[in-house]
PDB file of N, CA and C in Angstrom:
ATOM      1  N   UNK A   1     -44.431 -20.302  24.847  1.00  0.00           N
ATOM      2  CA  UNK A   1     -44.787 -19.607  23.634  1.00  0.00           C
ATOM      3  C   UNK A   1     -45.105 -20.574  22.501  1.00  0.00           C
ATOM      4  N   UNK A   2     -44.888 -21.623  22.847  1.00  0.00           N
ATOM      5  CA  UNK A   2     -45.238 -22.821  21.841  1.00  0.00           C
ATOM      6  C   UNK A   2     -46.596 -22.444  21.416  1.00  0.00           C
ATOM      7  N   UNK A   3     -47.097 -22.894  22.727  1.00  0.00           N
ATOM      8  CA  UNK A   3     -48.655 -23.061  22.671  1.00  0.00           C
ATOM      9  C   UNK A   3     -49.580 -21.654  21.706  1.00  0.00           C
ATOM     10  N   UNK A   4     -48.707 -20.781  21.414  1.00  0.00           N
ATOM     11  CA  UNK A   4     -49.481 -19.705  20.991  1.00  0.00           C
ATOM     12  C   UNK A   4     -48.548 -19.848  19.289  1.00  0.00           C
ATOM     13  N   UNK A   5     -48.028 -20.871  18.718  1.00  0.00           N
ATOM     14  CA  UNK A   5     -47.299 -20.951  17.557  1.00  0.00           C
ATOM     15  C   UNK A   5     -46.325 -20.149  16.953  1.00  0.00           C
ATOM     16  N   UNK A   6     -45.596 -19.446  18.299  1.00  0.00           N
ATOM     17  CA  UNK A   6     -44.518 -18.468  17.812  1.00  0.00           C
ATOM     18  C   UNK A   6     -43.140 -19.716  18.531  1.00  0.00           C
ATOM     19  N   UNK A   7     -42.599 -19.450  17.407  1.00  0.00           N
ATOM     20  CA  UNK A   7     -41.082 -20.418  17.763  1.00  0.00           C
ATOM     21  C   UNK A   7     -40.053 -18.744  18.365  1.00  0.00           C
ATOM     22  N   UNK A   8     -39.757 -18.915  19.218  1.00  0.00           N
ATOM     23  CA  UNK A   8     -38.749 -17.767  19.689  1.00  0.00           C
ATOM     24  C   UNK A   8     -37.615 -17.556  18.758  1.00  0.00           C
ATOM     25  N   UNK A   9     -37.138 -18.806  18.798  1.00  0.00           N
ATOM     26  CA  UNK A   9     -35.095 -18.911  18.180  1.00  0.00           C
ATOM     27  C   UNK A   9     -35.445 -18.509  16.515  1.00  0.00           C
ATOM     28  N   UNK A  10     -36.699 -19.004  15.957  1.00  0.00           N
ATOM     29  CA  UNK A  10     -37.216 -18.666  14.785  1.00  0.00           C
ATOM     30  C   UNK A  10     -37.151 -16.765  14.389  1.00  0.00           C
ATOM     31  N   UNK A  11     -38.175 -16.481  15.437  1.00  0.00           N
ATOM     32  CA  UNK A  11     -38.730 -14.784  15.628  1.00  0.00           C
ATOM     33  C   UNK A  11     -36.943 -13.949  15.594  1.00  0.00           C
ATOM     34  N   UNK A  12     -36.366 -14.852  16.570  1.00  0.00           N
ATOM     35  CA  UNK A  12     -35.019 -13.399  16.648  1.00  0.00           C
ATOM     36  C   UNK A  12     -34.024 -14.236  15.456  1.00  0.00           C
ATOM     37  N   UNK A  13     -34.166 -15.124  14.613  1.00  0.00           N
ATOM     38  CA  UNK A  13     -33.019 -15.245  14.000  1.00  0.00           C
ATOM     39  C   UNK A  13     -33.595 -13.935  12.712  1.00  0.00           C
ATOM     40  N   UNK A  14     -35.115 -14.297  12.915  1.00  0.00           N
ATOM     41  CA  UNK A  14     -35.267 -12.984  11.544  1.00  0.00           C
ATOM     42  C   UNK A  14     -35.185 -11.929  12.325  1.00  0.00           C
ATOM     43  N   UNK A  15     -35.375 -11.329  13.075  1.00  0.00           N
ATOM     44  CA  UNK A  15     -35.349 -10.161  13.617  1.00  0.00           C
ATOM     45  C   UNK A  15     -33.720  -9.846  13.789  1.00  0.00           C
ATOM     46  N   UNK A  16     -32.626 -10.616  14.105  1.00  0.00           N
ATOM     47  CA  UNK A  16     -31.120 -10.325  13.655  1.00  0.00           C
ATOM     48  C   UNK A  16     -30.956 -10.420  11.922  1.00  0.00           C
ATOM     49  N   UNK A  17     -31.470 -10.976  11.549  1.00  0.00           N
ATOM     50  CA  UNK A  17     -31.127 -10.846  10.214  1.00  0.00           C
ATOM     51  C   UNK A  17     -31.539  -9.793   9.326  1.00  0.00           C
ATOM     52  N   UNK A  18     -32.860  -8.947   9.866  1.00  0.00           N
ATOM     53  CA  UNK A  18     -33.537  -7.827   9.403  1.00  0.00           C
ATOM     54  C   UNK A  18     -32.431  -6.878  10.001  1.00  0.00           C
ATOM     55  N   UNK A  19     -31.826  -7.353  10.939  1.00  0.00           N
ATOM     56  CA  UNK A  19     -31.158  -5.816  11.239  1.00  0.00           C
ATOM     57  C   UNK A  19     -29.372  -5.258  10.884  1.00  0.00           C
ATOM     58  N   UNK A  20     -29.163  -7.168  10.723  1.00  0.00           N
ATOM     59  CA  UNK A  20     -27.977  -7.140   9.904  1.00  0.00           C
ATOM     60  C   UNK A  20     -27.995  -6.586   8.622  1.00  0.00           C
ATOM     61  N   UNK A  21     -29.070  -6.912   7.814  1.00  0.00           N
ATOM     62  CA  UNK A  21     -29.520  -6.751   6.189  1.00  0.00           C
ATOM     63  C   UNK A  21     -29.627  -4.764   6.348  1.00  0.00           C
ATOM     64  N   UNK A  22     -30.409  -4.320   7.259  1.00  0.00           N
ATOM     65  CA  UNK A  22     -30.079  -2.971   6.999  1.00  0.00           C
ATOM     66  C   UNK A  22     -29.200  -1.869   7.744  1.00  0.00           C
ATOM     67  N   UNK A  23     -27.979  -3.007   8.548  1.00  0.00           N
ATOM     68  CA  UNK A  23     -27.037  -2.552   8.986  1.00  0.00           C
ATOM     69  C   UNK A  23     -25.737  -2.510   7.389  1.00  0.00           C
ATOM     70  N   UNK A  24     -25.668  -3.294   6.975  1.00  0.00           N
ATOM     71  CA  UNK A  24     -25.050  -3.889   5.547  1.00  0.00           C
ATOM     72  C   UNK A  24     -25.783  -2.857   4.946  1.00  0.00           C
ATOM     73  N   UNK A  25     -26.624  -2.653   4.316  1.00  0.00           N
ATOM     74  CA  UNK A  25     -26.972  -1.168   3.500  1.00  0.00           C
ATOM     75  C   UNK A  25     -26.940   0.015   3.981  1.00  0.00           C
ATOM     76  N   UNK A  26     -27.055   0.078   5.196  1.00  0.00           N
ATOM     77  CA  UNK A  26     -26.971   1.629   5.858  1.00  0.00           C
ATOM     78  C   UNK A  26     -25.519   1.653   5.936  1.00  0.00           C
ATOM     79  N   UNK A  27     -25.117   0.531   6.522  1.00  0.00           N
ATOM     80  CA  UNK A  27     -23.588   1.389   7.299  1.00  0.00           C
ATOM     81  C   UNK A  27     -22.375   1.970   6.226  1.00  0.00           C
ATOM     82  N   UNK A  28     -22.311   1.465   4.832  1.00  0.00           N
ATOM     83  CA  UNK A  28     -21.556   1.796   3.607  1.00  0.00           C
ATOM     84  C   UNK A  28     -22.112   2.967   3.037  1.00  0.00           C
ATOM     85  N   UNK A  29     -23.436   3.559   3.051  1.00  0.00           N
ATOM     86  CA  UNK A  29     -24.026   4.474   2.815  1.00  0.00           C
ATOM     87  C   UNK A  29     -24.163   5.935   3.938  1.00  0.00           C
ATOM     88  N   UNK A  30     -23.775   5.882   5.256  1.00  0.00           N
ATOM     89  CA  UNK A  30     -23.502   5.954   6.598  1.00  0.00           C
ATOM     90  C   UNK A  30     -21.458   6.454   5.916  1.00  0.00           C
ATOM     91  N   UNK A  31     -20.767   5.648   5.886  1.00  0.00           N
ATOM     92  CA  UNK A  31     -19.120   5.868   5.494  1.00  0.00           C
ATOM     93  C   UNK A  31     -19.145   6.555   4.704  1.00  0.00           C
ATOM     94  N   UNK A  32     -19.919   6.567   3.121  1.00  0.00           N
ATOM     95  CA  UNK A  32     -19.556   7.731   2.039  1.00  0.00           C
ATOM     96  C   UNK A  32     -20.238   8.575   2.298  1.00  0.00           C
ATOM     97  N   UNK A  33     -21.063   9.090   3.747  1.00  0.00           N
ATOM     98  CA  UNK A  33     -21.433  10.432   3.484  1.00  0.00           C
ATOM     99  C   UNK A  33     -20.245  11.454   4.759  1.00  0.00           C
ATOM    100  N   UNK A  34     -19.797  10.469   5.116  1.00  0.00           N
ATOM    101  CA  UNK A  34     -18.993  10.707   6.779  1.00  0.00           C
ATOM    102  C   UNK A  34     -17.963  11.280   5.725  1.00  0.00           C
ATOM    103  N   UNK A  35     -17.457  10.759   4.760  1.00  0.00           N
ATOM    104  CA  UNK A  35     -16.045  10.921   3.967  1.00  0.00           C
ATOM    105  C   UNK A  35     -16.460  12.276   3.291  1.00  0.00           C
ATOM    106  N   UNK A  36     -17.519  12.294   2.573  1.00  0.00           N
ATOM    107  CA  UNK A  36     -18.093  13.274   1.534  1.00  0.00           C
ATOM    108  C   UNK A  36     -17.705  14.707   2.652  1.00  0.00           C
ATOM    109  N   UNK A  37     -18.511  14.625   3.473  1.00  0.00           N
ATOM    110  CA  UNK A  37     -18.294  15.685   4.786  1.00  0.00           C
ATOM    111  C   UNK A  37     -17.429  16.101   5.265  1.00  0.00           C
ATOM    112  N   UNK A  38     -16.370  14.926   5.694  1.00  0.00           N
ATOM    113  CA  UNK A  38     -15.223  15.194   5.639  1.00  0.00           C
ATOM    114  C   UNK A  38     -14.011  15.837   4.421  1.00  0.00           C
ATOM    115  N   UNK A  39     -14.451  15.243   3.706  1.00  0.00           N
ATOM    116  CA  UNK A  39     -13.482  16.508   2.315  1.00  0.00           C
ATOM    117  C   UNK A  39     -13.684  17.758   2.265  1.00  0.00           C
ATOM    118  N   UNK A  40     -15.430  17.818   2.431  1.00  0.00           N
ATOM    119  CA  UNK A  40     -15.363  19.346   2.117  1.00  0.00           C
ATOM    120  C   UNK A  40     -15.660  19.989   3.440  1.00  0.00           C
ATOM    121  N   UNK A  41     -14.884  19.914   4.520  1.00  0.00           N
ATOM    122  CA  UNK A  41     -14.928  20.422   5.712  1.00  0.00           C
ATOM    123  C   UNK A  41     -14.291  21.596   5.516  1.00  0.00           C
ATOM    124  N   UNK A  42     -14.669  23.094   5.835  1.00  0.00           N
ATOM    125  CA  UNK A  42     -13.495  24.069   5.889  1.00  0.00           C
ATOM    126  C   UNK A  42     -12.546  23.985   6.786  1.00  0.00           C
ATOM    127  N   UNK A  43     -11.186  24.261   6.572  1.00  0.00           N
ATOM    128  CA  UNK A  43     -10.120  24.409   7.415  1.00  0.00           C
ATOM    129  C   UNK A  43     -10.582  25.581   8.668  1.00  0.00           C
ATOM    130  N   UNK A  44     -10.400  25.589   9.782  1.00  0.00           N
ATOM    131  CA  UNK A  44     -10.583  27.152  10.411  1.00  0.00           C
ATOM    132  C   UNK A  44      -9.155  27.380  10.096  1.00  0.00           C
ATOM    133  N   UNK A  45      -8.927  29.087  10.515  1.00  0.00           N
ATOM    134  CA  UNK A  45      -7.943  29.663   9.982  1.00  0.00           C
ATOM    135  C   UNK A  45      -7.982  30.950  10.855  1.00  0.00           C
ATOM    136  N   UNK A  46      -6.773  31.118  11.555  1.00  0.00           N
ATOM    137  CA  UNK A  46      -6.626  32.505  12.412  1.00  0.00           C
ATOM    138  C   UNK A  46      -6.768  33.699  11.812  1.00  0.00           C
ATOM    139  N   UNK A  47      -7.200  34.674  11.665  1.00  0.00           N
ATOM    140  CA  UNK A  47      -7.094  35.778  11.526  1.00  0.00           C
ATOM    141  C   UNK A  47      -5.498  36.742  12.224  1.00  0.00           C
ATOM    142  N   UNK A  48      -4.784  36.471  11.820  1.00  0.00           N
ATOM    143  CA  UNK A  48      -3.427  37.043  12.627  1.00  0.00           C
ATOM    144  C   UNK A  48      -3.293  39.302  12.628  1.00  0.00           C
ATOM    145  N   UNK A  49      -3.677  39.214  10.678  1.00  0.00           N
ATOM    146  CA  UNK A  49      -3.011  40.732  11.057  1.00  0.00           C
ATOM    147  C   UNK A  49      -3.802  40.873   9.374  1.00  0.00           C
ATOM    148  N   UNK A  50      -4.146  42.099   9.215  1.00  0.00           N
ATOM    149  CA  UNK A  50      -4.400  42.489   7.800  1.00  0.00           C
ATOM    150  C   UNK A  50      -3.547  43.715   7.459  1.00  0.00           C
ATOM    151  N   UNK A  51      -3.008  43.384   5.779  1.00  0.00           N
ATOM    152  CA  UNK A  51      -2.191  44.300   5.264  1.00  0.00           C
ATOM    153  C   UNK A  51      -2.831  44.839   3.641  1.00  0.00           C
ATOM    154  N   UNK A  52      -1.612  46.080   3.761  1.00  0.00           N
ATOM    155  CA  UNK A  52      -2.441  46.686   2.785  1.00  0.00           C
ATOM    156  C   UNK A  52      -2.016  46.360   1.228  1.00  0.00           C
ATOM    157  N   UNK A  53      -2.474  46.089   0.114  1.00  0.00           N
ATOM    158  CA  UNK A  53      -1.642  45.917  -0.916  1.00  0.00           C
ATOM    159  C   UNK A  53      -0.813  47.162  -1.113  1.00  0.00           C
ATOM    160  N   UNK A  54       0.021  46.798  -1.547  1.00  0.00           N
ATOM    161  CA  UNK A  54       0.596  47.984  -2.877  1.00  0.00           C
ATOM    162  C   UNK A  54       1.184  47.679  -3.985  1.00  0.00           C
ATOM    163  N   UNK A  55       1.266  48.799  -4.617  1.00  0.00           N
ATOM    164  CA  UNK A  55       1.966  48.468  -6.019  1.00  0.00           C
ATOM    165  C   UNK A  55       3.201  47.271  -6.085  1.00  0.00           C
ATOM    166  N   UNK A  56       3.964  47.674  -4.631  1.00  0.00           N
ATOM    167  CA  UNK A  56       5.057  46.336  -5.151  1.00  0.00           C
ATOM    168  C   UNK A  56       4.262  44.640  -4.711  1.00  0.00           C
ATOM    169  N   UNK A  57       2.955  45.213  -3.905  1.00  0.00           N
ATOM    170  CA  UNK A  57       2.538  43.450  -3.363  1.00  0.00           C
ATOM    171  C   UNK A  57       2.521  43.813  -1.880  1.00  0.00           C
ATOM    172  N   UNK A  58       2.477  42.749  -1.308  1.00  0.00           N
ATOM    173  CA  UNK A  58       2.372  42.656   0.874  1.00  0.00           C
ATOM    174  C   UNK A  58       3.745  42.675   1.475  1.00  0.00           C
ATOM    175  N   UNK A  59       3.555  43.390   2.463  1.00  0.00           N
ATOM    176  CA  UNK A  59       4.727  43.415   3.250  1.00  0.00           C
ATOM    177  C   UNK A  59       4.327  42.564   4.387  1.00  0.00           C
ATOM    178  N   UNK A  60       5.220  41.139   4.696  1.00  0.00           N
ATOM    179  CA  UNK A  60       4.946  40.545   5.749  1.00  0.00           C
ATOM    180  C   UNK A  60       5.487  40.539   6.926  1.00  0.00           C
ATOM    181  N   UNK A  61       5.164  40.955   8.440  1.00  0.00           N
ATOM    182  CA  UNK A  61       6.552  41.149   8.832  1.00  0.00           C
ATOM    183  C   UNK A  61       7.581  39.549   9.681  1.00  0.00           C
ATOM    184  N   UNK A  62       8.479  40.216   9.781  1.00  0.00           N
ATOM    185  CA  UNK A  62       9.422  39.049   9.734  1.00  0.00           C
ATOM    186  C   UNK A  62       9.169  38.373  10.990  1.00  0.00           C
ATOM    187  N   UNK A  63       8.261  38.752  12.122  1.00  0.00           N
ATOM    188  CA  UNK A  63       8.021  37.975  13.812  1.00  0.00           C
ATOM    189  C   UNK A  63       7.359  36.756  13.414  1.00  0.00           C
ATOM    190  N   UNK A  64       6.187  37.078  12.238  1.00  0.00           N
ATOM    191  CA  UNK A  64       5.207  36.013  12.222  1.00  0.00           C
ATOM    192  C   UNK A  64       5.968  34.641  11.258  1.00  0.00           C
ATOM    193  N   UNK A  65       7.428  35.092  10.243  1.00  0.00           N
ATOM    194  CA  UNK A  65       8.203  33.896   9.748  1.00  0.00           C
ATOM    195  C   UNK A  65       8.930  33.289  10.808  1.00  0.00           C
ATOM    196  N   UNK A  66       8.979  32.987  11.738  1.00  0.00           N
ATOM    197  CA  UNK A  66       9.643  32.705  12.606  1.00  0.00           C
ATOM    198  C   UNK A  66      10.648  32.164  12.617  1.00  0.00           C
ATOM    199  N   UNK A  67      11.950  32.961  11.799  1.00  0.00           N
ATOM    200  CA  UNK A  67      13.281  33.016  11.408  1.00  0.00           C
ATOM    201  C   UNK A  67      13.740  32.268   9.996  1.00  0.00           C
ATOM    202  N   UNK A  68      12.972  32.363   9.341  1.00  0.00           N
ATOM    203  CA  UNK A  68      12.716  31.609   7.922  1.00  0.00           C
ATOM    204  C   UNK A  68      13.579  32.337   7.133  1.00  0.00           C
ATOM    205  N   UNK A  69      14.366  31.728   6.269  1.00  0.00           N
ATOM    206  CA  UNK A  69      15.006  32.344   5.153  1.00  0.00           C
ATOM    207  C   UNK A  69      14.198  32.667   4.052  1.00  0.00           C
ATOM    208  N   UNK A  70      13.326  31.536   3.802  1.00  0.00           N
ATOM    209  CA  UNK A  70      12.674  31.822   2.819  1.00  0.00           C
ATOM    210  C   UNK A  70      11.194  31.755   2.770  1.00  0.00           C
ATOM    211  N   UNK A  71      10.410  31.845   1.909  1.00  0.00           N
ATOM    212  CA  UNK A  71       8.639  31.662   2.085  1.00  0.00           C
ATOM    213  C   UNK A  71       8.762  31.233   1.119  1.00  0.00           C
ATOM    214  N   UNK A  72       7.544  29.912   0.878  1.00  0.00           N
ATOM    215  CA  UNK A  72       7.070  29.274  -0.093  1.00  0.00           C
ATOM    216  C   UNK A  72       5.605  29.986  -0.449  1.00  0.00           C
ATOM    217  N   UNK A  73       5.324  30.110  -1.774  1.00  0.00           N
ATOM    218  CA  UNK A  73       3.502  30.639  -1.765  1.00  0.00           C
ATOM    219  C   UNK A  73       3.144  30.043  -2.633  1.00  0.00           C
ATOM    220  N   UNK A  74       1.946  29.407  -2.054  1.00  0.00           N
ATOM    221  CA  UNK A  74       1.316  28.347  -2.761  1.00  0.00           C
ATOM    222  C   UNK A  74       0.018  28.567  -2.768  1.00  0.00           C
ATOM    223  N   UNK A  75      -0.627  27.856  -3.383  1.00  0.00           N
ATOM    224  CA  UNK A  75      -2.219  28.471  -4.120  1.00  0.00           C
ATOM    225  C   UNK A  75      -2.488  27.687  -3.547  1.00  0.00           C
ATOM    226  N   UNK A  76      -4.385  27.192  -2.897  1.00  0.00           N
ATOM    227  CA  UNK A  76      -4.933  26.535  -2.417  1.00  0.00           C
ATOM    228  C   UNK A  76      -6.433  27.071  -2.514  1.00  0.00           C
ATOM    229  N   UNK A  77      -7.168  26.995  -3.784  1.00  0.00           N
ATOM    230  CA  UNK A  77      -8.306  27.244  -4.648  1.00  0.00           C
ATOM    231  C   UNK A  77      -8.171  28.626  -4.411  1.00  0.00           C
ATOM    232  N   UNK A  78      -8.993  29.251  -3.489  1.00  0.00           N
ATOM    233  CA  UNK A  78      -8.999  30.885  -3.421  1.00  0.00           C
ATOM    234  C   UNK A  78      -7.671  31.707  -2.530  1.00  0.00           C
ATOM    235  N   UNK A  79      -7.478  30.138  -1.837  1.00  0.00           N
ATOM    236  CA  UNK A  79      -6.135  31.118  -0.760  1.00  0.00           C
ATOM    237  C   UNK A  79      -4.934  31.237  -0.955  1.00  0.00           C
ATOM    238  N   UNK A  80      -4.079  32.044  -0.808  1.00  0.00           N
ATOM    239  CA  UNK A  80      -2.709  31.888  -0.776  1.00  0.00           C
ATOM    240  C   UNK A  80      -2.062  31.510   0.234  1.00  0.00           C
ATOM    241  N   UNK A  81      -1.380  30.545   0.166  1.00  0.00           N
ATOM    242  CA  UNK A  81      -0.370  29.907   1.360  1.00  0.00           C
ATOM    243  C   UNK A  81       0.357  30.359   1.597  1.00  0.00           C
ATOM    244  N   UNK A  82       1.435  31.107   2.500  1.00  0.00           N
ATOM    245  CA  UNK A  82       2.683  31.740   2.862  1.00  0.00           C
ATOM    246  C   UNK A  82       3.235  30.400   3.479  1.00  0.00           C
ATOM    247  N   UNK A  83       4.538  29.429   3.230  1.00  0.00           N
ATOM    248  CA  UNK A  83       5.254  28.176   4.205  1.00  0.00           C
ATOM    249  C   UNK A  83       6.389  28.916   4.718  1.00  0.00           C
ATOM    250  N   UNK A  84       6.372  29.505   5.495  1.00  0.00           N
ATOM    251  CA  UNK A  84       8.044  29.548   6.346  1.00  0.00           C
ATOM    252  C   UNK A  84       8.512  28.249   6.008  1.00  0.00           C
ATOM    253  N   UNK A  85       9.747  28.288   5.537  1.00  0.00           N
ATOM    254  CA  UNK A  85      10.950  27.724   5.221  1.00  0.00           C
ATOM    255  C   UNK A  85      12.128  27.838   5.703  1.00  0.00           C
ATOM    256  N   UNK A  86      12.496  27.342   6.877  1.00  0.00           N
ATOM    257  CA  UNK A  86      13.950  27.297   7.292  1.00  0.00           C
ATOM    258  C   UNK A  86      15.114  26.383   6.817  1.00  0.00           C
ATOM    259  N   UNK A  87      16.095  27.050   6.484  1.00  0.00           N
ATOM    260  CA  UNK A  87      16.993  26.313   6.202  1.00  0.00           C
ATOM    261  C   UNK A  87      18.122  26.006   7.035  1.00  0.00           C
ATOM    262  N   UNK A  88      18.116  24.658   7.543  1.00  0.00           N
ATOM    263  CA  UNK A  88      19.533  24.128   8.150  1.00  0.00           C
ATOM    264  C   UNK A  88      20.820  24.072   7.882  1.00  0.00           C
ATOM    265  N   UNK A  89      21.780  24.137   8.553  1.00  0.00           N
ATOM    266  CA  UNK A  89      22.888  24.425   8.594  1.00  0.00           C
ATOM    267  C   UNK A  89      23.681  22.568   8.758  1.00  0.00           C
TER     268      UNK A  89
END
């Protein structure tokens, strides 16, 4: 390849370096969109049982606390959290 004035070790050191140079800009740009995506991933979420309101609020029944003394309810933008809470002895 001499004879035709292409140096080889020349051709691939730029040709690795072109691909390092837009591996280095892609791949950090590549991570903050993987992360971005990842935050706002929805949770899935079972559908277990639907109840009805009433005046005093929800009746939950006690199979699905699975022997909990208490429930924690916690907000989570639009949802409400129910935490079974057991307490040890």
């Amino acid at each position: 390849m001499e004879a035709l004035g292409i140096n080889i070790g020349y051709f691939l050191g730029q040709l690795l370096a072109i691909l390092l140079l837009a591996l280095l800009v892609i791949g950090p740009v590549f991570l903050v969109f993987l992360l971005i995506k990842l935050a706002i991933k929805p949770e899935k979420t079972e559908l277990l049982m639907t109840a009805e309101v009433t005046q005093q609020g929800v009746l939950v029944p006690r199979q699905l606390l699975h022997g909990a003394t208490e429930v924690e309810i916690r907000r989570k933008q639009a949802m409400l959290l129910l935490v079974p809470v057991v307490k040890e002895a």
